[in-house]
Protein backbone atom coordinates (compact mmCIF):
# COMPACT_ATOMS: atom_id res chain seq x y z
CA UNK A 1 -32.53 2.59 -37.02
CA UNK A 2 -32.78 -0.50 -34.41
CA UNK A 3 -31.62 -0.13 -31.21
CA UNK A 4 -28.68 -2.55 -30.44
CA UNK A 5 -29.69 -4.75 -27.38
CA UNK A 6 -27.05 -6.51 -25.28
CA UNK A 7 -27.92 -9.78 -27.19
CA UNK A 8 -26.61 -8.01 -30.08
CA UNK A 9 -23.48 -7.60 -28.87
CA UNK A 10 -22.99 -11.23 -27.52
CA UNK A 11 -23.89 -12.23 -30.49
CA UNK A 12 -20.98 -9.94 -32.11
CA UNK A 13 -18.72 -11.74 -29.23
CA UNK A 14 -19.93 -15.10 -30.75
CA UNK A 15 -19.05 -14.32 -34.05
CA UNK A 16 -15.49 -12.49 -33.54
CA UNK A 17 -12.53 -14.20 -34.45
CA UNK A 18 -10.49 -13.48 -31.86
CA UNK A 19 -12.62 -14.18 -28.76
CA UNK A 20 -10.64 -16.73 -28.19
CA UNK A 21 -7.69 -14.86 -27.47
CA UNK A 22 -9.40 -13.62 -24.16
CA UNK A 23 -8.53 -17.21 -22.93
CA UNK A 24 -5.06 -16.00 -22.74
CA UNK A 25 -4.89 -13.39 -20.62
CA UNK A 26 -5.32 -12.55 -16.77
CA UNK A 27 -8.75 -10.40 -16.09
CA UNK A 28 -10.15 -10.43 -13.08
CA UNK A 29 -13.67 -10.83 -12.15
CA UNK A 30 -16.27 -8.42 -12.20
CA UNK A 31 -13.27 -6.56 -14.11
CA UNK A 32 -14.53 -4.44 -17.51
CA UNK A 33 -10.94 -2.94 -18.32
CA UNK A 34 -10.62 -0.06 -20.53
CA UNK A 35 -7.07 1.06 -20.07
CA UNK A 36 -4.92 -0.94 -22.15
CA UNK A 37 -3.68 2.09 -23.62
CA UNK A 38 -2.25 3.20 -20.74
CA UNK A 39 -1.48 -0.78 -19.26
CA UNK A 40 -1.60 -3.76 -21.42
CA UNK A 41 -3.78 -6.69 -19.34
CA UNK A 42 -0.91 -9.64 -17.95
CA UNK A 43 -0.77 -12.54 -20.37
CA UNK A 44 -1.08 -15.84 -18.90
CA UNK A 45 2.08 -16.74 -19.55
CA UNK A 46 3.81 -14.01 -17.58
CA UNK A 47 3.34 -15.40 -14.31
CA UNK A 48 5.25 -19.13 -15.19
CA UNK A 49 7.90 -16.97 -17.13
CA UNK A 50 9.03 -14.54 -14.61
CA UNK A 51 9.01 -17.88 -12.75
CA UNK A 52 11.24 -19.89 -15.00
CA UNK A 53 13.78 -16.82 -14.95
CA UNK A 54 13.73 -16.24 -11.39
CA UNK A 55 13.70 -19.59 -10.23
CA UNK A 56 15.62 -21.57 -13.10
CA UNK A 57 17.59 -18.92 -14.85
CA UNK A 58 18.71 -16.89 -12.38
CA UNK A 59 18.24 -19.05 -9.07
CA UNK A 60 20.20 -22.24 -10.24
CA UNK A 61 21.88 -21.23 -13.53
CA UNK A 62 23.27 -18.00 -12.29
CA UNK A 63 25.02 -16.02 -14.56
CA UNK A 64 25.86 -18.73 -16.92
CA UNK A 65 22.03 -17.70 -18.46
CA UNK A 66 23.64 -14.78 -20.17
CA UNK A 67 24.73 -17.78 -23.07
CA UNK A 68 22.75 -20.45 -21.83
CA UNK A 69 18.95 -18.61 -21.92
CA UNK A 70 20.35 -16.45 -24.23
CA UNK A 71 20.09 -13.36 -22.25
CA UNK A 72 22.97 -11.47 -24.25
CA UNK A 73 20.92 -11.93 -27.13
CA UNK A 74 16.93 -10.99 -26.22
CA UNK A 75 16.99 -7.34 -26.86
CA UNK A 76 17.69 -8.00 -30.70
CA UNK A 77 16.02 -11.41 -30.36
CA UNK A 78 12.47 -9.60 -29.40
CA UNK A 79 13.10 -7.10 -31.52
CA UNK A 80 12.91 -9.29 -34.63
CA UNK A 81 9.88 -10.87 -33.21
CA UNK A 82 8.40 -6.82 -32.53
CA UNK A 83 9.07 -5.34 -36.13
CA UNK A 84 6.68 -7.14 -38.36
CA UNK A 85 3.89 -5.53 -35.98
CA UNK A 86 5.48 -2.09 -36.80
CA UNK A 87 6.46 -2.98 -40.56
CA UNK A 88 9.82 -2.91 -39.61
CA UNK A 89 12.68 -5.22 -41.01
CA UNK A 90 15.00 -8.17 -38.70
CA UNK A 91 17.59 -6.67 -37.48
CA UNK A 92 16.14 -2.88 -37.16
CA UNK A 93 14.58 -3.11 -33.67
CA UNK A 94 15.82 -3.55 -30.36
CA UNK A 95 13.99 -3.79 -27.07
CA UNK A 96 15.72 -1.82 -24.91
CA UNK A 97 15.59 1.37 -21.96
CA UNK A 98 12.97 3.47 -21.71
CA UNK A 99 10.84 5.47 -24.16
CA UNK A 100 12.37 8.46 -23.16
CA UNK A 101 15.65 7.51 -23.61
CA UNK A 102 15.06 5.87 -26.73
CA UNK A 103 13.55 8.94 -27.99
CA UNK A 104 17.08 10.71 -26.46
CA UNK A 105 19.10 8.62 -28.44
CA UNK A 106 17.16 8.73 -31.71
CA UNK A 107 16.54 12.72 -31.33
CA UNK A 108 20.40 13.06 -30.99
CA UNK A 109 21.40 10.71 -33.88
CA UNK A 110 18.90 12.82 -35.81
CA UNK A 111 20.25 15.97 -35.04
CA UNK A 112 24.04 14.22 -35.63
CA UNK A 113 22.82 13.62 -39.06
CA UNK A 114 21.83 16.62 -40.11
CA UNK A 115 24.84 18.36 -38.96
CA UNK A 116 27.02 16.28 -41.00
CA UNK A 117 25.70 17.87 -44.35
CA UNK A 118 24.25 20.25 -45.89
CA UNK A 119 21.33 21.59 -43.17
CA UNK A 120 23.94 21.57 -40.81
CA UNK A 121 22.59 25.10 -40.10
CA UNK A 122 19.34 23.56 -38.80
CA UNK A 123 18.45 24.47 -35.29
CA UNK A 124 15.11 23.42 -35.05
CA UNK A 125 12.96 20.48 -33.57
CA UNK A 126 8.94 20.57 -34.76
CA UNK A 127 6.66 18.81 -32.11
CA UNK A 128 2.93 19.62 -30.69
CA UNK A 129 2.13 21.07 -27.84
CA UNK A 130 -0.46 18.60 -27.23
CA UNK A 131 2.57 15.95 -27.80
CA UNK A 132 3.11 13.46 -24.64
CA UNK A 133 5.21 15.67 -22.43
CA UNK A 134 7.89 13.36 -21.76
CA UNK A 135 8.76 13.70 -25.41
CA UNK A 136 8.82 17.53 -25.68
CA UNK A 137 10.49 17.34 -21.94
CA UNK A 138 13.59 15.43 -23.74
CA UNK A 139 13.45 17.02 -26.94
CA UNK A 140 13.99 20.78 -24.75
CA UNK A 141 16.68 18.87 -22.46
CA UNK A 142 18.56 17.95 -25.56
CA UNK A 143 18.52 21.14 -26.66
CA UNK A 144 19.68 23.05 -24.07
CA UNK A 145 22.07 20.88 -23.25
CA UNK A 146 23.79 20.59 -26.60
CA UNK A 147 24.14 25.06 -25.98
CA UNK A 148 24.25 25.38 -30.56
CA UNK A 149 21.32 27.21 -30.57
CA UNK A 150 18.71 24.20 -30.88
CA UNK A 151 15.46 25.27 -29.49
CA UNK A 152 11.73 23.61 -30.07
CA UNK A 153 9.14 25.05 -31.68
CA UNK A 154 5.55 23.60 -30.31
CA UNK A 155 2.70 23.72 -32.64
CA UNK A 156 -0.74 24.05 -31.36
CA UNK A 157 -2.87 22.14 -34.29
CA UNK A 158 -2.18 19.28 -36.54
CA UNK A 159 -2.75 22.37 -40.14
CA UNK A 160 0.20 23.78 -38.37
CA UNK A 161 2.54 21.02 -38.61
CA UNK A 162 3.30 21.55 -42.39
CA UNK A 163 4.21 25.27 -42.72
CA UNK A 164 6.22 24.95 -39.13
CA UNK A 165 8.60 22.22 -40.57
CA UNK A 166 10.70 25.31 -42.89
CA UNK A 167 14.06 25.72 -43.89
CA UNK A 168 14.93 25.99 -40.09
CA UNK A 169 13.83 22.53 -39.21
CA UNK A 170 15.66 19.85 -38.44
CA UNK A 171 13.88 17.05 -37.07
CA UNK A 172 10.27 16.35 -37.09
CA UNK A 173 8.85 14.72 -33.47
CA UNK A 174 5.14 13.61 -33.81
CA UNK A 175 3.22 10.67 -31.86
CA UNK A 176 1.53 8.72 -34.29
CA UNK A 177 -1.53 8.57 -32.28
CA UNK A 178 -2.35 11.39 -29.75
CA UNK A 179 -2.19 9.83 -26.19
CA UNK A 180 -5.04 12.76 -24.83
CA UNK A 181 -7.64 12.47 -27.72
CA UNK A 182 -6.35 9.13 -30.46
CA UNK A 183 -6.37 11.05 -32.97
CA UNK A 184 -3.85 9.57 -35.59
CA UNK A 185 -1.61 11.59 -37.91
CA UNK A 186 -0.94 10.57 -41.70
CA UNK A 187 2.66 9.12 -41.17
CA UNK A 188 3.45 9.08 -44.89
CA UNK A 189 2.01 12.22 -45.80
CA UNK A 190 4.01 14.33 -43.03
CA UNK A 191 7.05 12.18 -43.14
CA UNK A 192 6.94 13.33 -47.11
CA UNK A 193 6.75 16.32 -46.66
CA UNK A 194 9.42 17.00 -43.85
CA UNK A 195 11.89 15.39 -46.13
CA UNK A 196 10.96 17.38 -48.94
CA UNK A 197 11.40 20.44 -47.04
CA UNK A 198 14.58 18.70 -45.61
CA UNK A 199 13.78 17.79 -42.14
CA UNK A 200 13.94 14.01 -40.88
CA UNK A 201 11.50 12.56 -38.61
CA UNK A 202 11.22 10.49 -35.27
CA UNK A 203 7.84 8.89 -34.41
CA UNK A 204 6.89 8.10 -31.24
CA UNK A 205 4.55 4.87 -31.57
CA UNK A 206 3.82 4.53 -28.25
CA UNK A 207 0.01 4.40 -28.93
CA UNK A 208 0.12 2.85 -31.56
CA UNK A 209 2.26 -0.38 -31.78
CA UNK A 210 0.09 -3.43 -31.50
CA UNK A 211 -2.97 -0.90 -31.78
CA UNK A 212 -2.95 0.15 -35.82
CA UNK A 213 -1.08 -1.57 -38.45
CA UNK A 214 2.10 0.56 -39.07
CA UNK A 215 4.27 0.41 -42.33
CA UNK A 216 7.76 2.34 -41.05
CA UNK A 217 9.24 0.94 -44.36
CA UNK A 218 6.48 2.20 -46.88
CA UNK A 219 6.46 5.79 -44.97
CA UNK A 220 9.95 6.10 -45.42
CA UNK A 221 10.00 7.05 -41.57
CA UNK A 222 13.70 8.01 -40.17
CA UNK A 223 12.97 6.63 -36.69
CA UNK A 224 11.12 5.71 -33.86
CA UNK A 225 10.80 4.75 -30.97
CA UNK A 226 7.75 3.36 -28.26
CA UNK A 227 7.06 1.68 -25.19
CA UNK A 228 5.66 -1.87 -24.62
CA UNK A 229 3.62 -1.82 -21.72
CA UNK A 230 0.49 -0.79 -23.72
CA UNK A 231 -1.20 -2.25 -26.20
CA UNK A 232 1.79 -4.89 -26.74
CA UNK A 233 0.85 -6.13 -23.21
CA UNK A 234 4.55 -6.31 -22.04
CA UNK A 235 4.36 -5.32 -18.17
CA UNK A 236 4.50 -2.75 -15.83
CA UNK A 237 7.01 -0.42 -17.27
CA UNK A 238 8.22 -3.08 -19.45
CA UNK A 239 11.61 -2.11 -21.33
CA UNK A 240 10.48 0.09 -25.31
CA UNK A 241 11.87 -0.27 -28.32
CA UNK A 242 13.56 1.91 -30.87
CA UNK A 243 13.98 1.16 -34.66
CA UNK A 244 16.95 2.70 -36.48
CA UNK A 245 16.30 1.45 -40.33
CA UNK A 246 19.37 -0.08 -41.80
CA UNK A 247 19.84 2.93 -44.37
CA UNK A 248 20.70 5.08 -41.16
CA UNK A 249 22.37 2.29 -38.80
CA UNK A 250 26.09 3.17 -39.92
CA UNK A 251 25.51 6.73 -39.11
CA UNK A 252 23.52 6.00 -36.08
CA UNK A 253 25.57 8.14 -33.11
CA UNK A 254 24.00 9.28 -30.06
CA UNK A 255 25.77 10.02 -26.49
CA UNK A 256 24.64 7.49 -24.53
CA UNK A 257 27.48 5.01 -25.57
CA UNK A 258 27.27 1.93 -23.28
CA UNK A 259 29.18 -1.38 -22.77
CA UNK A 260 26.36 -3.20 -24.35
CA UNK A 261 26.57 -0.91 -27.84
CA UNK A 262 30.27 -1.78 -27.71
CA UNK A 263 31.51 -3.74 -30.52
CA UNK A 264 33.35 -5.94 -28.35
CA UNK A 265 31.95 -5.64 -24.39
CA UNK A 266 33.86 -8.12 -23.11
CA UNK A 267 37.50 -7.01 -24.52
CA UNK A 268 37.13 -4.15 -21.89
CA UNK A 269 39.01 -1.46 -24.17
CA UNK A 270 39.12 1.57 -22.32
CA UNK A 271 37.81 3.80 -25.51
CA UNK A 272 34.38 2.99 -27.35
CA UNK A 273 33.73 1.78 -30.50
CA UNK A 274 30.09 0.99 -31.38
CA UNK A 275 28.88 -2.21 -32.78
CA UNK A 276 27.25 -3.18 -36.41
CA UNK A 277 23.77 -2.72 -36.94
CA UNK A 278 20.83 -2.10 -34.42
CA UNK A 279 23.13 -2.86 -31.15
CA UNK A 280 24.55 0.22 -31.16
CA UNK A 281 21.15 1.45 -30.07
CA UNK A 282 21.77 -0.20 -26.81
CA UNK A 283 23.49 1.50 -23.68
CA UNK A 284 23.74 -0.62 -20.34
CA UNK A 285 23.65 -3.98 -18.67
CA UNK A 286 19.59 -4.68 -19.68
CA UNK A 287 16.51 -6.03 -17.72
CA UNK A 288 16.51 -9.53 -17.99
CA UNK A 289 13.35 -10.46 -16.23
CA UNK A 290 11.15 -6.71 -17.71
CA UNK A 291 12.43 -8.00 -20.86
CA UNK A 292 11.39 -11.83 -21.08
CA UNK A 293 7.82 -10.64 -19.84
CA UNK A 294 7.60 -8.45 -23.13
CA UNK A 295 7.89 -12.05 -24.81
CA UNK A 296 4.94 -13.63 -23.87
CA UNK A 297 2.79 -10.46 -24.93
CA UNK A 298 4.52 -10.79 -28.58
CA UNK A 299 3.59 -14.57 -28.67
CA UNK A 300 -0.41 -13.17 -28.56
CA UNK A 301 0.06 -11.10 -31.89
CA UNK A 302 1.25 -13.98 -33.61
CA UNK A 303 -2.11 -15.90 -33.27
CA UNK A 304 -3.58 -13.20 -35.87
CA UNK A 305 -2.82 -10.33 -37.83
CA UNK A 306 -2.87 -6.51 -37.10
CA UNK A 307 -5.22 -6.19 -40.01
CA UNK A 308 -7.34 -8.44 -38.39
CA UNK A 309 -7.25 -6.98 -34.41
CA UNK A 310 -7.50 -3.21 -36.56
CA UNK A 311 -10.81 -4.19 -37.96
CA UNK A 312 -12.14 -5.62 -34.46
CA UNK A 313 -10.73 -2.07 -32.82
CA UNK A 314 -12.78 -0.35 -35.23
CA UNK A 315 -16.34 -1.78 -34.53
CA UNK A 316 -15.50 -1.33 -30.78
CA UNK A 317 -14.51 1.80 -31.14
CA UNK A 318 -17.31 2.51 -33.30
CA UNK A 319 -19.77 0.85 -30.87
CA UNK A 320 -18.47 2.48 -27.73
CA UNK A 321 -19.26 6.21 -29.48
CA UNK A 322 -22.53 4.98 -30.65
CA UNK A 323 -23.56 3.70 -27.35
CA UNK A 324 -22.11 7.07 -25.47
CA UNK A 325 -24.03 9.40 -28.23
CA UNK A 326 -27.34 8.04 -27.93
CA UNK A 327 -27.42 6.58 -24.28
CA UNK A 328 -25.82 9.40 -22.58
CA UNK A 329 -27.38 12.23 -24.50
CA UNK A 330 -28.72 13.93 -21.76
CA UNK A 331 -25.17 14.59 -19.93
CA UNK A 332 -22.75 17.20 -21.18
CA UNK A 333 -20.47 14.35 -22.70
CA UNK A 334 -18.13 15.63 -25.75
CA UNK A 335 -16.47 13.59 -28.21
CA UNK A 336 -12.66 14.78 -28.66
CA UNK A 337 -11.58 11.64 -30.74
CA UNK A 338 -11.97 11.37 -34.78
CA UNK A 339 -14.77 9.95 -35.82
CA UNK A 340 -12.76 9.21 -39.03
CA UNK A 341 -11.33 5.55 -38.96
CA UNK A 342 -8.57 6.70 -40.95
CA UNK A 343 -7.87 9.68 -37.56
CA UNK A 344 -8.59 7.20 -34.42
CA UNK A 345 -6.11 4.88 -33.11
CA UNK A 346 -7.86 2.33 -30.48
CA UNK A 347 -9.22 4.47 -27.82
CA UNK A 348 -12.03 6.76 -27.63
CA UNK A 349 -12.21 9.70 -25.23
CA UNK A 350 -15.07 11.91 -23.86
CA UNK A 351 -14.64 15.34 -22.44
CA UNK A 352 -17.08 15.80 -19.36
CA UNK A 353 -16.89 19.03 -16.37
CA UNK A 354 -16.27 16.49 -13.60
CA UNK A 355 -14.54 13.98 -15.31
CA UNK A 356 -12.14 13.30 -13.04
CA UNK A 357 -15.02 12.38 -10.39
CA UNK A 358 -16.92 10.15 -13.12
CA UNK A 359 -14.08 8.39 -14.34
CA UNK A 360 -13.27 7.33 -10.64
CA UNK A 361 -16.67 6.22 -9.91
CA UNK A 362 -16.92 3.98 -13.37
CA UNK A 363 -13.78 2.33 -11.21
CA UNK A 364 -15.32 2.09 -8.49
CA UNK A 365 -17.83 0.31 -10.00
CA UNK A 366 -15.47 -2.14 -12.25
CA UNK A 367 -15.13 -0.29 -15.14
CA UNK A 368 -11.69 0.92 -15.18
CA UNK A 369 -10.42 3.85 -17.89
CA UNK A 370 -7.99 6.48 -16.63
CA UNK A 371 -7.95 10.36 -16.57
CA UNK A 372 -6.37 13.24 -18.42
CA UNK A 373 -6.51 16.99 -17.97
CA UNK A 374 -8.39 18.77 -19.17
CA UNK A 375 -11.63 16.36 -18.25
CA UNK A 376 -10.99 14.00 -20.54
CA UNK A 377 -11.90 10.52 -19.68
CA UNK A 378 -9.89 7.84 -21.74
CA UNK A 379 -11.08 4.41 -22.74
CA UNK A 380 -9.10 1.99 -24.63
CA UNK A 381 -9.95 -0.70 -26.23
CA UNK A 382 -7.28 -3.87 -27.16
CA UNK A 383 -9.30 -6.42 -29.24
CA UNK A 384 -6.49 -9.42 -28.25
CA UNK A 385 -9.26 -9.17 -24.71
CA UNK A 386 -12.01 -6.44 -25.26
CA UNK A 387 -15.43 -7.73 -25.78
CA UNK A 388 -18.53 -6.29 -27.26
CA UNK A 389 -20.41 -7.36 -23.95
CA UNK A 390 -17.85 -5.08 -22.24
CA UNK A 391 -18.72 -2.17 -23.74
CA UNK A 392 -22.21 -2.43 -23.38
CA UNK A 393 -22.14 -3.24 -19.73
CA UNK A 394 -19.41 -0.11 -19.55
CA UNK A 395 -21.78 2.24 -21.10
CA UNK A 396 -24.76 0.57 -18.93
CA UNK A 397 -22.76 1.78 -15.77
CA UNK A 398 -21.52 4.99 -17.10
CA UNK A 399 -25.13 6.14 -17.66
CA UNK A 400 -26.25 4.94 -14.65
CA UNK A 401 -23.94 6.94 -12.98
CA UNK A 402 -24.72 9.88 -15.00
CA UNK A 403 -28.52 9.52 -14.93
CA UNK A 404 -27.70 9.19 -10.59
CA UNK A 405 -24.80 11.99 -10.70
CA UNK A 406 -23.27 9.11 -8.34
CA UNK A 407 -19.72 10.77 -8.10
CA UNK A 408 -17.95 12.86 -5.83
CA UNK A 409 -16.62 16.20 -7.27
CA UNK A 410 -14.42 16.68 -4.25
CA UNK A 411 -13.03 13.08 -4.34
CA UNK A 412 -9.17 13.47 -3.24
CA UNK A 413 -7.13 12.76 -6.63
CA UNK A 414 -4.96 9.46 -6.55
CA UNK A 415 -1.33 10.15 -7.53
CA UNK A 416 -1.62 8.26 -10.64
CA UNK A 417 -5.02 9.04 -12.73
């Protein structure tokens, strides 16, 4: 087989379709980033729109931009403009809270459901141990707070999933795509057969929004929610989303009921009654200037197609592993992430003993991934700015720090790795 060169991969760069799209975000010099997974790069047109708001909305206008910018309006407004990435439907999604809450209020309308019929005997919530512990965190809080007997049952492999979702199951919680090793579950398959064992399911999409193509309406998914400070490139704990399909919107009942789920805020009724459609998904007064940054990182996606930045993800991916395997084979490097397209959402992550240690020194040296017990070093790769050049210049610098063992086993660890 020929060795790839570095001219290879510039010329890879020269032929992409999308380089262009580098041109539109913020990256700083000397900068090979490799966490977008964890924090989506700042689109140019952040900076002069947290700007406009500030300055212009907010500092002249005052609070007549609730009508006049249409700031009552944005959290449905950006979710129509975030569904067709998720294969979602206008008027399903809102852009709104935090992942965690959104997954609180979709867990309980779940659970509300299936009380209403006939598994109203159902006391149990599937998830993986593995599963991002924020999610298991609320799905346990949830149940004990709701003191009927719900309790969680954690599975510890993906060929467990199926005979754990039984006659005692009530909802199904998965992450689409596994935010320690990417590996990416069959949506439609599991969501199948969880209904046909009469569960329904939530999915958590926070790795996988603007990272895989996602079809919520050809899975037949129940919910789900995700965040947008990822791969949708949306800020620095930028509000999520949730999507609540329009079969289950008139049912839709969770405990967080709000002024802005209200049907009528502004009539000031002292007893609730929730709105039509999606906005009852909503809870408080929202974050005007979080939310118009998520804006400008939707405008990106709709230079191309998800199809499109999948295929690009792929041969990165697919590079990066490549490059690793053969250039790094002398260091106890492991591959925990499918080699299987069909498995690997849009990161790629190596087990190694001092992981922690490496990964900080590839930072040190501009290369910047992020950390995850046990040893696992994360890179992620967002085609809308990842080059081909950039991940043979990361792997150049990852080997050399290898080859050098140039990293400090008893560095101090930073409070966020």
């Amino acid at each position: 087989m020929t060795q790839l060169t570095r001219a290879d991969c510039l010329a890879r760069d020269a032929a992409d379709p999308l380089a262009s799209l580098r041109e539109r975000f913020e990256l700083p010099p000397g900068v090979i980033y490799l966490d977008g997974n964890s924090l989506g790069a700042r689109p140019k047109a952040a900076l002069a729109r947290a700007q406009q708001v500030v300055a212009q909305e907010w500092g002249v206008d005052l609070i007549k931009s609730w009508n006049t910018a249409g700031w009552f309006d944005m959290p449905k407004r950006l979710g129509d403009r975030l569904a067709p990435l998720i294969g979602a439907r206008a008027g399903e999604v809102a852009v709104t809270d935090t992942t965690s809450l959104n997954l609180f209020k979709a867990l309980a309308a779940a659970l509300h459901l299936q009380a209403q019929g006939e598994t109203a005997q159902r006391r149990v919530i599937v998830t993986e141990r593995s599963n991002f512990p924020t999610d298991i965190y609320m799905a346990e809080g949830l149940a004990n707070w709701l003191e009927r007997g719900y309790t969680v049952r954690l599975v510890d492999s993906v060929d467990e999933i199926p005979a754990a979702v039984d006659g005692d199951c009530a909802v199904l919680m998965l992450t689409h795509v596994n935010y320690r090793t990417g590996y990416q579950h069959d949506m439609a398959a599991l969501t199948r057969h969880a209904h046909a064992q009469g569960a329904l399911v939530v999915w958590d999409l926070a790795h996988s929004a603007g990272a895989v193509p996602l079809d919520l309406h050809a899975a037949q998914a129940d919910f789900a929610v995700g965040c947008t400070y990822k791969y949708l490139n949306g800020g620095p704990g930028a509000p999520a989303f949730i999507w609540v399909p329009q079969r289950h919107q008139a049912r839709f009942n969770h405990p967080l009921s709000g002024w802005w789920g209200h049907a009528r805020p502004f009539a000031m009724a002292p007893a609730f009654s929730p709105c039509e459609g999606i906005g009852r998904a909503l809870c408080g007064t929202q974050p005007v200037v979080s939310l118009a940054m998520v804006e400008c990182g939707l405008e990106i996606f709709e230079a191309t197609s998800m199809d499109a930045l999948r295929a690009k993800s792929l041969a990165l991916t697919d590079l990066f592993i490549e490059l690793v395997e053969s250039r790094c084979a002398a260091h106890p490097l492991e591959l925990v992430t499918p080699r299987e397209h069909a498995r690997r959402g849009s990161q790629v992550s190596f087990t190694h003993p001092h992981g922690y240690a490496v990964m900080a020194a590839l930072i040190a040296r501009g290369v910047i991934g992020d950390y995850r017990e046990p040893h696992i070093m994360r890179f992620g790769f967002t085609p809308l700015y990842t080059s081909f050049a950039d991940v043979w210049d990361a792997v150049e610098i990852l080997n050399t720090i290898l080859d050098q063992a140039s990293y400090d086993i008893a560095a101090e660890r930073s409070a966020v790795t």
